[in-house]
PDB file of N, CA and C in Angstrom:
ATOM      1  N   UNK A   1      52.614 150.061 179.199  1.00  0.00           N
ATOM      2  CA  UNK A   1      52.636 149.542 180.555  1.00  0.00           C
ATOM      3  C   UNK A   1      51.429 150.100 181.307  1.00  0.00           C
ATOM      4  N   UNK A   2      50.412 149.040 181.809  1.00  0.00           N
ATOM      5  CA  UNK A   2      49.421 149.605 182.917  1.00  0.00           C
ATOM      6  C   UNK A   2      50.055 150.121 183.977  1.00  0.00           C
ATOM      7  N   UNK A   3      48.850 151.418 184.240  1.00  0.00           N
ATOM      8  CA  UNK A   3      49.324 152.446 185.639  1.00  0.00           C
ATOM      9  C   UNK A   3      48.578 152.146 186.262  1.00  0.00           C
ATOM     10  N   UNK A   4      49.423 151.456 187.613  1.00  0.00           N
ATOM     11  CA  UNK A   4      48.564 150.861 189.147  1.00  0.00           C
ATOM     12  C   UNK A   4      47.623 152.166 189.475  1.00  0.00           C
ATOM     13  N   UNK A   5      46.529 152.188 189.996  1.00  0.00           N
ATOM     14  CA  UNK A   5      45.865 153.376 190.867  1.00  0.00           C
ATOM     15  C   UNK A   5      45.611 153.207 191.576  1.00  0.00           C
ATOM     16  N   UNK A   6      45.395 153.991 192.926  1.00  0.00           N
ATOM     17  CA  UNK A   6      45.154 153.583 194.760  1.00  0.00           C
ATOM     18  C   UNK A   6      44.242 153.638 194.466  1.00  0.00           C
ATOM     19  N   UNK A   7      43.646 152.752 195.210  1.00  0.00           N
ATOM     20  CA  UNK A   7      42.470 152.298 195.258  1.00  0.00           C
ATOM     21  C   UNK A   7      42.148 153.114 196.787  1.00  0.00           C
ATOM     22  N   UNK A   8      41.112 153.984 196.985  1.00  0.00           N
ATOM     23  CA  UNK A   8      40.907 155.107 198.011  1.00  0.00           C
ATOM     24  C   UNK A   8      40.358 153.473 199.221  1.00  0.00           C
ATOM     25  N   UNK A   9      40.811 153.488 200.298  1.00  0.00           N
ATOM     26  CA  UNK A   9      40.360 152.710 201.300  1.00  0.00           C
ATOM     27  C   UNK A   9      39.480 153.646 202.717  1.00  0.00           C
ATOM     28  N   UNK A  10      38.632 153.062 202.867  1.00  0.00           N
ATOM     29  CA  UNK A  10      37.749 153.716 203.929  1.00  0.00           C
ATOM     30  C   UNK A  10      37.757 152.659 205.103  1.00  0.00           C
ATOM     31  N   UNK A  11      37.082 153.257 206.669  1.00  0.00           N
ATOM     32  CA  UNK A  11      37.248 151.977 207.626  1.00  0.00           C
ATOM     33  C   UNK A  11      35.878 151.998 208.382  1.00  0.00           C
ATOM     34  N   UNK A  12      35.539 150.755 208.357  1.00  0.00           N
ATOM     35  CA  UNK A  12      34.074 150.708 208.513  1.00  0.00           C
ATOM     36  C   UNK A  12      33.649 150.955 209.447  1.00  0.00           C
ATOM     37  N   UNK A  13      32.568 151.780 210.169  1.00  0.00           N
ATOM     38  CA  UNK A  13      32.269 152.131 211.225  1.00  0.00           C
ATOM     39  C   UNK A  13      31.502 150.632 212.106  1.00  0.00           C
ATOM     40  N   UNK A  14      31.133 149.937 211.464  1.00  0.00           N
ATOM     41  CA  UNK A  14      30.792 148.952 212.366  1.00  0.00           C
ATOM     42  C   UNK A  14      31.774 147.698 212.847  1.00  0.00           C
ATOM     43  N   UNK A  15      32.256 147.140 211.439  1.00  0.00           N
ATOM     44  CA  UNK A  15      33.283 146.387 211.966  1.00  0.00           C
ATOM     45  C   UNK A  15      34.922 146.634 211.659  1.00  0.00           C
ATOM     46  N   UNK A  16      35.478 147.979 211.919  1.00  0.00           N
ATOM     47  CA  UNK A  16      36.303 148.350 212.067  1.00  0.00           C
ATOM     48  C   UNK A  16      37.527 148.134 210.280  1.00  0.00           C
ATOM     49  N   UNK A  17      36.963 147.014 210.010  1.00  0.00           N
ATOM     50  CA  UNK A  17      37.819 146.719 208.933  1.00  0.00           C
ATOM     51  C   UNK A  17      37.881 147.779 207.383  1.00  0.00           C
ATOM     52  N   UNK A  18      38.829 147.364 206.997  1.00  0.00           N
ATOM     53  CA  UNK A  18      39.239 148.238 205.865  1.00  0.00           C
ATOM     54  C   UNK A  18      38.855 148.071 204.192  1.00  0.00           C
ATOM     55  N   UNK A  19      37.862 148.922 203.702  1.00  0.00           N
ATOM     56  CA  UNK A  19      37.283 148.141 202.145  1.00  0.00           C
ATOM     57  C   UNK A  19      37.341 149.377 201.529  1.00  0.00           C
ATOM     58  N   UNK A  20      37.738 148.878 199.946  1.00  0.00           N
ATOM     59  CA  UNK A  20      37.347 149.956 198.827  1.00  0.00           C
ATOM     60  C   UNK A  20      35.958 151.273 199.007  1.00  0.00           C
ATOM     61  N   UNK A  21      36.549 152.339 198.967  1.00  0.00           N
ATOM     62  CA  UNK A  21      35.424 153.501 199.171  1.00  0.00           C
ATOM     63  C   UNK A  21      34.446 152.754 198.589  1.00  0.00           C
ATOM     64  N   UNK A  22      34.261 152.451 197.066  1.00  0.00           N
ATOM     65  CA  UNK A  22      33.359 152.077 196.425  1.00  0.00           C
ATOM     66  C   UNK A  22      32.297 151.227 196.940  1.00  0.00           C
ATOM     67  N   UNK A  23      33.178 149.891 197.859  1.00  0.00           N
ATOM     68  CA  UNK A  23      32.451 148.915 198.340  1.00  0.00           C
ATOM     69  C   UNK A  23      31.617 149.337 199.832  1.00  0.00           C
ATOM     70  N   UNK A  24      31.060 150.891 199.760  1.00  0.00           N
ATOM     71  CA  UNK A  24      30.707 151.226 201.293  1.00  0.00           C
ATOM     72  C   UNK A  24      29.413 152.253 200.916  1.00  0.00           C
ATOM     73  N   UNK A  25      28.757 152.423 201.938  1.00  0.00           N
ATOM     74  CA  UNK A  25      28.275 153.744 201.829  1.00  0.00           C
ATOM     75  C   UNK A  25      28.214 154.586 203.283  1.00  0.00           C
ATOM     76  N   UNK A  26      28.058 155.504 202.638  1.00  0.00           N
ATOM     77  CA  UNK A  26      28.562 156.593 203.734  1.00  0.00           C
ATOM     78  C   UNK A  26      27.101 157.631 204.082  1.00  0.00           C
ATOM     79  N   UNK A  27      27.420 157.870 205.795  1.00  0.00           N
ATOM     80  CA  UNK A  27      26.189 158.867 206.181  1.00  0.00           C
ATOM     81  C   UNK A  27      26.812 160.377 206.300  1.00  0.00           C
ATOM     82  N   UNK A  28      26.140 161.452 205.888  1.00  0.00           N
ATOM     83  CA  UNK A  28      26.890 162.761 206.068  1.00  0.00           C
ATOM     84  C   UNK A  28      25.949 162.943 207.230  1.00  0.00           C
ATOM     85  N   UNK A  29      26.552 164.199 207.176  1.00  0.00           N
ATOM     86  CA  UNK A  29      26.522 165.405 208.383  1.00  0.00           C
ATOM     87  C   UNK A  29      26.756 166.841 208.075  1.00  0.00           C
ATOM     88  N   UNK A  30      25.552 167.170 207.541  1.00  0.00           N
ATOM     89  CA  UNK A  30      25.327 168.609 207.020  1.00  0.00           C
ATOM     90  C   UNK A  30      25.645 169.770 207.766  1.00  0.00           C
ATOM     91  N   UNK A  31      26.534 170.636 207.532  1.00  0.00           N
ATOM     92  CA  UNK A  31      26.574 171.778 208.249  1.00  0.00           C
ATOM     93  C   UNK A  31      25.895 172.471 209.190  1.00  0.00           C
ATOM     94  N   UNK A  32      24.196 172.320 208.427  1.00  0.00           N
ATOM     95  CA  UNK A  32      23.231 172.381 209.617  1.00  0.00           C
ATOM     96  C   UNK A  32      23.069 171.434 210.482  1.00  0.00           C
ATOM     97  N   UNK A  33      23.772 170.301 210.362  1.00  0.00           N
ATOM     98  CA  UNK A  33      23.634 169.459 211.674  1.00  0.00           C
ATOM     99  C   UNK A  33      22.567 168.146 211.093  1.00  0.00           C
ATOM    100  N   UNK A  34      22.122 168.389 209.774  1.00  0.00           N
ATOM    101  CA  UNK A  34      21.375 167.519 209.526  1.00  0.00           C
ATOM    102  C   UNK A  34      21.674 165.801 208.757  1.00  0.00           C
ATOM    103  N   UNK A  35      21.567 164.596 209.252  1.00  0.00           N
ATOM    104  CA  UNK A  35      21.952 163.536 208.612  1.00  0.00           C
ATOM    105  C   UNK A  35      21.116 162.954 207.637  1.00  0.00           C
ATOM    106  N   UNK A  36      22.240 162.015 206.286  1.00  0.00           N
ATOM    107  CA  UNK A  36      21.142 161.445 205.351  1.00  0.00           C
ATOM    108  C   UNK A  36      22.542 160.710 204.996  1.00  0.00           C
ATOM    109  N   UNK A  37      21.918 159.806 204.258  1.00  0.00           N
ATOM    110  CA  UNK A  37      22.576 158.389 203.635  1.00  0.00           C
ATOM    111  C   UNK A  37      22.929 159.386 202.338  1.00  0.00           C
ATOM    112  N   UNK A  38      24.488 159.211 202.084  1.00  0.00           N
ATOM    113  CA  UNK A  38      24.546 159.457 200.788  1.00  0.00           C
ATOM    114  C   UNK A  38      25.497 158.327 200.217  1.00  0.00           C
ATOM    115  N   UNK A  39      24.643 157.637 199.317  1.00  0.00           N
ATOM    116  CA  UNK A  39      24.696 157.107 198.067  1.00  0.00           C
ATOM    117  C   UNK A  39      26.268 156.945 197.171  1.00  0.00           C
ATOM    118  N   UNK A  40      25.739 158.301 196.908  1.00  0.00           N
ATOM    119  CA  UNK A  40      26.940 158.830 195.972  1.00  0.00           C
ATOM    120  C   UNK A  40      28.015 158.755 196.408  1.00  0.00           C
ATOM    121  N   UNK A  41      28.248 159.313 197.580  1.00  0.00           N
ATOM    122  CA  UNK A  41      29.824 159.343 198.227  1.00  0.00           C
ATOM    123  C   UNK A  41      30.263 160.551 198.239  1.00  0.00           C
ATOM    124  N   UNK A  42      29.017 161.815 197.289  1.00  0.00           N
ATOM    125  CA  UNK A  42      29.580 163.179 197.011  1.00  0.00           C
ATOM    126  C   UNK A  42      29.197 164.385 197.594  1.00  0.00           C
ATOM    127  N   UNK A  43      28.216 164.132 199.062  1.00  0.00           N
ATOM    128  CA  UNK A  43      27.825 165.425 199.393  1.00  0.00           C
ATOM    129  C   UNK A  43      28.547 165.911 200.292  1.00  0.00           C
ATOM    130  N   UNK A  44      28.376 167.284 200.525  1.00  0.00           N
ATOM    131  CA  UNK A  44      29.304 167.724 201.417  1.00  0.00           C
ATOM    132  C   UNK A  44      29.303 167.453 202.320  1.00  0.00           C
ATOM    133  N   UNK A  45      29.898 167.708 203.212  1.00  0.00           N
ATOM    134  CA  UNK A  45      29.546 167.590 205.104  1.00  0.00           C
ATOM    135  C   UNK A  45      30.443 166.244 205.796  1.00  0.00           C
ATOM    136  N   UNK A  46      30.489 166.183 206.732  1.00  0.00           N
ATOM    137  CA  UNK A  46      31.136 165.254 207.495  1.00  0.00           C
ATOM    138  C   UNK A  46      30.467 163.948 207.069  1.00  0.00           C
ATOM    139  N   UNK A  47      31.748 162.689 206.853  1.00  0.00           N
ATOM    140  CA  UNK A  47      30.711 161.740 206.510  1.00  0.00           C
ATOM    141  C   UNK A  47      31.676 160.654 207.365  1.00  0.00           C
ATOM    142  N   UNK A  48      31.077 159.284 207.332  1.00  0.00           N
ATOM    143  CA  UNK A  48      31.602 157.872 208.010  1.00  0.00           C
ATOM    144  C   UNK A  48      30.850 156.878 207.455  1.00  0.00           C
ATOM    145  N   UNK A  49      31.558 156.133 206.776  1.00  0.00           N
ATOM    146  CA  UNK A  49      30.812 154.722 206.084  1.00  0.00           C
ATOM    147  C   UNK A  49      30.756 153.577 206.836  1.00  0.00           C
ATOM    148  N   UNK A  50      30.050 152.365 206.382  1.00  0.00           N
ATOM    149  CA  UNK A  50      30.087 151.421 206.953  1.00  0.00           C
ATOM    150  C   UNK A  50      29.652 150.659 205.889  1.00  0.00           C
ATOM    151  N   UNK A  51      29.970 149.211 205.569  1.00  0.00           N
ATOM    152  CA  UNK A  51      29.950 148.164 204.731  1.00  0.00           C
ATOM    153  C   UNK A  51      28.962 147.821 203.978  1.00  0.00           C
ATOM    154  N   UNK A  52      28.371 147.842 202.810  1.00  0.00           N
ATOM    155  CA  UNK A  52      27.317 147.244 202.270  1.00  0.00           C
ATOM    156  C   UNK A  52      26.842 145.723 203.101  1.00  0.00           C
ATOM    157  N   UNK A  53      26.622 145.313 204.538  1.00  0.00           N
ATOM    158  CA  UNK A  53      26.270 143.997 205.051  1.00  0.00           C
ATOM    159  C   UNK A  53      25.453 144.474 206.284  1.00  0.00           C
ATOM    160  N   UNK A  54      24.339 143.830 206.105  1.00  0.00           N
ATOM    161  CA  UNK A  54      23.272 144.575 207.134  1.00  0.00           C
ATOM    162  C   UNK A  54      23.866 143.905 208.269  1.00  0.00           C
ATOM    163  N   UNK A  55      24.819 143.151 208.669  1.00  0.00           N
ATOM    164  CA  UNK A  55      25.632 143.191 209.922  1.00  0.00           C
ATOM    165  C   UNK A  55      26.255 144.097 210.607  1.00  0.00           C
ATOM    166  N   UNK A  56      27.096 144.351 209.796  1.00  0.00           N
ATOM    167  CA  UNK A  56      27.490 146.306 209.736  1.00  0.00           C
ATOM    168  C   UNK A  56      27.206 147.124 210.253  1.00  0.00           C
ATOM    169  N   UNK A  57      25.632 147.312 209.947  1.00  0.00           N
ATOM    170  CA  UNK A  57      25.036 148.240 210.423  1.00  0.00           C
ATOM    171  C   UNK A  57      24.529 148.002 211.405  1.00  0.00           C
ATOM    172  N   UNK A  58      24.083 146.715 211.688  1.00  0.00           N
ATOM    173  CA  UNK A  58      23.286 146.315 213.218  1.00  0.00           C
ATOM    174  C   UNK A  58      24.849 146.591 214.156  1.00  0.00           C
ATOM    175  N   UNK A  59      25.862 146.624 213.714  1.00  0.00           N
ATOM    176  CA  UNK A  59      27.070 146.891 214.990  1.00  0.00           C
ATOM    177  C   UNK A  59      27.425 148.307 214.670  1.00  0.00           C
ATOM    178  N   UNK A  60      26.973 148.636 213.961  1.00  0.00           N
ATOM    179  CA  UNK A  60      27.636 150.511 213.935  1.00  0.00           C
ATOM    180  C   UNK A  60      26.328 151.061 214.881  1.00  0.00           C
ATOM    181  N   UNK A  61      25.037 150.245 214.889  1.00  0.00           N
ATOM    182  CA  UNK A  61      23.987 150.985 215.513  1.00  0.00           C
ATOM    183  C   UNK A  61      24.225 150.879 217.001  1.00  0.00           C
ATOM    184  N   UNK A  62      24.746 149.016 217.077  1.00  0.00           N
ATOM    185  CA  UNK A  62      24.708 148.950 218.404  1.00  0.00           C
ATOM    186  C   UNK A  62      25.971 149.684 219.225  1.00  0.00           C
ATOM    187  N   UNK A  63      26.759 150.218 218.542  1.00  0.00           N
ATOM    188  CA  UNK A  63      28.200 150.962 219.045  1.00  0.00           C
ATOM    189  C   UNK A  63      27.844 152.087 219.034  1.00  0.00           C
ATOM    190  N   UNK A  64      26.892 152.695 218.510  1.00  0.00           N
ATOM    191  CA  UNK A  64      26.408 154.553 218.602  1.00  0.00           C
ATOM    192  C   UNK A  64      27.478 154.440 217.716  1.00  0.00           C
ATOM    193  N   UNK A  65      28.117 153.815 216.912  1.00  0.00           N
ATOM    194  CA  UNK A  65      29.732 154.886 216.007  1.00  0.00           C
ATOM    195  C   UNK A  65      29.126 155.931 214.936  1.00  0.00           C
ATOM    196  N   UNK A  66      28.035 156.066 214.558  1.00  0.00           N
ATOM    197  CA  UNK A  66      27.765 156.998 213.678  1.00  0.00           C
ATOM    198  C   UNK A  66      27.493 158.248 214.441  1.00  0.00           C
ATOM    199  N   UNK A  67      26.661 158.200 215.811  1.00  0.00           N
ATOM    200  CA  UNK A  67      26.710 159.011 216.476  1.00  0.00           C
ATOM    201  C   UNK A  67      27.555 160.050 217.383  1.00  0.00           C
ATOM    202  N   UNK A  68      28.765 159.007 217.643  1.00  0.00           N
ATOM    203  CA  UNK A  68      30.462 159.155 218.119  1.00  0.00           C
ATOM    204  C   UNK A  68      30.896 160.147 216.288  1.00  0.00           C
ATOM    205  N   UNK A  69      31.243 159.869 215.565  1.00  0.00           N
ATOM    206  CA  UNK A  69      32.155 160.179 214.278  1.00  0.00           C
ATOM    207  C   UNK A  69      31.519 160.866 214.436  1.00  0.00           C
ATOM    208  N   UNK A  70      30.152 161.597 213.469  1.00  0.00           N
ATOM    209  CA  UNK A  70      29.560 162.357 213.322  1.00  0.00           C
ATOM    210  C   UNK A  70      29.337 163.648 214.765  1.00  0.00           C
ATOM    211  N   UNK A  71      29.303 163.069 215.433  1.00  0.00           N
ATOM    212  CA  UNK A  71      28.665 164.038 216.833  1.00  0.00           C
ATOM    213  C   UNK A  71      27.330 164.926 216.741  1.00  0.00           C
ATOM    214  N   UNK A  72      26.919 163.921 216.338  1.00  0.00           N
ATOM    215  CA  UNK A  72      24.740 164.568 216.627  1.00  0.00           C
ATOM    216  C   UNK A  72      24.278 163.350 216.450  1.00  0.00           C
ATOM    217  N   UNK A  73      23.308 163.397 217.274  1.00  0.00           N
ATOM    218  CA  UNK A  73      22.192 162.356 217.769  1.00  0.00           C
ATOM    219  C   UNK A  73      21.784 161.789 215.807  1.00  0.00           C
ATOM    220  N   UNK A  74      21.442 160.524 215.904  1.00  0.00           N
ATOM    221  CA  UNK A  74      21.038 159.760 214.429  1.00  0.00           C
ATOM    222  C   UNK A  74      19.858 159.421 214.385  1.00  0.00           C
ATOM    223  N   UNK A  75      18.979 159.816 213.733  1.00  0.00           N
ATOM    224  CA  UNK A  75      17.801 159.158 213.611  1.00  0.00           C
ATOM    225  C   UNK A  75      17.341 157.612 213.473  1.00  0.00           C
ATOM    226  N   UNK A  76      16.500 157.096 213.765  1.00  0.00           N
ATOM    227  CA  UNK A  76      16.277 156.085 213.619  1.00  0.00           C
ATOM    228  C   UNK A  76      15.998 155.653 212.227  1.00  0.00           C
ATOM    229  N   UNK A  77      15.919 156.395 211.489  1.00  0.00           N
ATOM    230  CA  UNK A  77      15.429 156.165 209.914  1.00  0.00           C
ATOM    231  C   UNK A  77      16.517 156.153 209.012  1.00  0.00           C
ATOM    232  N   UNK A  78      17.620 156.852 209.556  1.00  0.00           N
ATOM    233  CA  UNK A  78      19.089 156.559 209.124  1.00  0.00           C
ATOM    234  C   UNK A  78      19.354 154.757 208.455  1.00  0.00           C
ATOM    235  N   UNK A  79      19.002 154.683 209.829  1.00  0.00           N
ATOM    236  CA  UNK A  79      19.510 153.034 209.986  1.00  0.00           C
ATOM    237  C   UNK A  79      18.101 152.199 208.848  1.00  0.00           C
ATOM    238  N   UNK A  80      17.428 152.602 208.817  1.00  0.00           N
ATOM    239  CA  UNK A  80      16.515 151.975 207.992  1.00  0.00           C
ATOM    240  C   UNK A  80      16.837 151.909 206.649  1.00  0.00           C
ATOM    241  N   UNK A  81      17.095 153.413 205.816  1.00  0.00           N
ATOM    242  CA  UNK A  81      17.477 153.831 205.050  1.00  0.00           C
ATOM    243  C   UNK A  81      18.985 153.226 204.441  1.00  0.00           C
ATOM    244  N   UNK A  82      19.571 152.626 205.672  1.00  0.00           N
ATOM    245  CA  UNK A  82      20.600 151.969 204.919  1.00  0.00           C
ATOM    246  C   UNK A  82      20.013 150.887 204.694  1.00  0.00           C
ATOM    247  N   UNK A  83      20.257 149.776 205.738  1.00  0.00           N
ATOM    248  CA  UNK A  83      19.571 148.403 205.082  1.00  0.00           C
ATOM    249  C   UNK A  83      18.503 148.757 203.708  1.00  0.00           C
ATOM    250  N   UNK A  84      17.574 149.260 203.614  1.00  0.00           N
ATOM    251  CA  UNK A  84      17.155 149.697 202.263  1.00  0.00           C
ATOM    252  C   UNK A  84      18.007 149.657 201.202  1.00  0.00           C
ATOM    253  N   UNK A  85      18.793 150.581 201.312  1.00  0.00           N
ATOM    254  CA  UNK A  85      20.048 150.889 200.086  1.00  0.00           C
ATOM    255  C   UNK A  85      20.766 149.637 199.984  1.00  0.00           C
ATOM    256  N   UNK A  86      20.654 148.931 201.141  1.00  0.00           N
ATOM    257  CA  UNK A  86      21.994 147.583 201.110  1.00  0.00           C
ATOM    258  C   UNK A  86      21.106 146.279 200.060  1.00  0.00           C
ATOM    259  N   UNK A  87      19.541 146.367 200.636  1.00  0.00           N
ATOM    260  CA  UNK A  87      18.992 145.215 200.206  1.00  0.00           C
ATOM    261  C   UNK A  87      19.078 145.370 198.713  1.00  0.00           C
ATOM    262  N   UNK A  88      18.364 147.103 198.213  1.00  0.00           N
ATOM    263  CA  UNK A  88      18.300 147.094 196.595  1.00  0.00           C
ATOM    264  C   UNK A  88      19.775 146.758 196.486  1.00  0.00           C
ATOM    265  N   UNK A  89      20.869 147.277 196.847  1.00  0.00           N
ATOM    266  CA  UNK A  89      21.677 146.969 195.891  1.00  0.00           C
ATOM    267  C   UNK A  89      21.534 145.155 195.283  1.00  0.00           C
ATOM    268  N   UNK A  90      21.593 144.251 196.080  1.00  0.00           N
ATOM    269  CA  UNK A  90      21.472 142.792 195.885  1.00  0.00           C
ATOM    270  C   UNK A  90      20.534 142.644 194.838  1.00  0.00           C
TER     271      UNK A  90
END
């Protein structure tokens, strides 16, 4: 008999909705206060995802929500750095 597994659900910082961790990527928030796109899903520090859809991100930017979750100012290269990651993935 197959064993169901939860599937880990995350909630998107831009458009609020609910998708597979897998299907996201996430920005940390380094202890020192410092932000970066991680990829992986595995670094330490405070993190908040938002959707692989460069829509996503144009509404997580225009909501400050990465800046709200996280609580330190975001670089502008953040936001670049995703759409980047979003386009290679395609």
């Amino acid at each position: 008999m197959p064993v169901n597994r939860k599937v880990p659900l995350r909630k998107c910082s831009g458009t609020n909705e609910m998708f597979p961790k897998k299907e996201m990527i996430r920005v940390v928030r380094s202890k020192e206060g410092e932000v970066s796109v991680d990829e992986t899903g595995k670094k330490s520090g405070r993190g908040a995802y938002v959707s692989k859809t460069e829509a996503a991100v144009a509404a997580a930017k225009k909501k400050n929500a990465f800046r709200n979750q996280l609580e330190v100012e975001i670089p502008e290269h953040i936001y670049d750095d995703l759409l980047a990651a979003i386009r290679k993935g395609k």
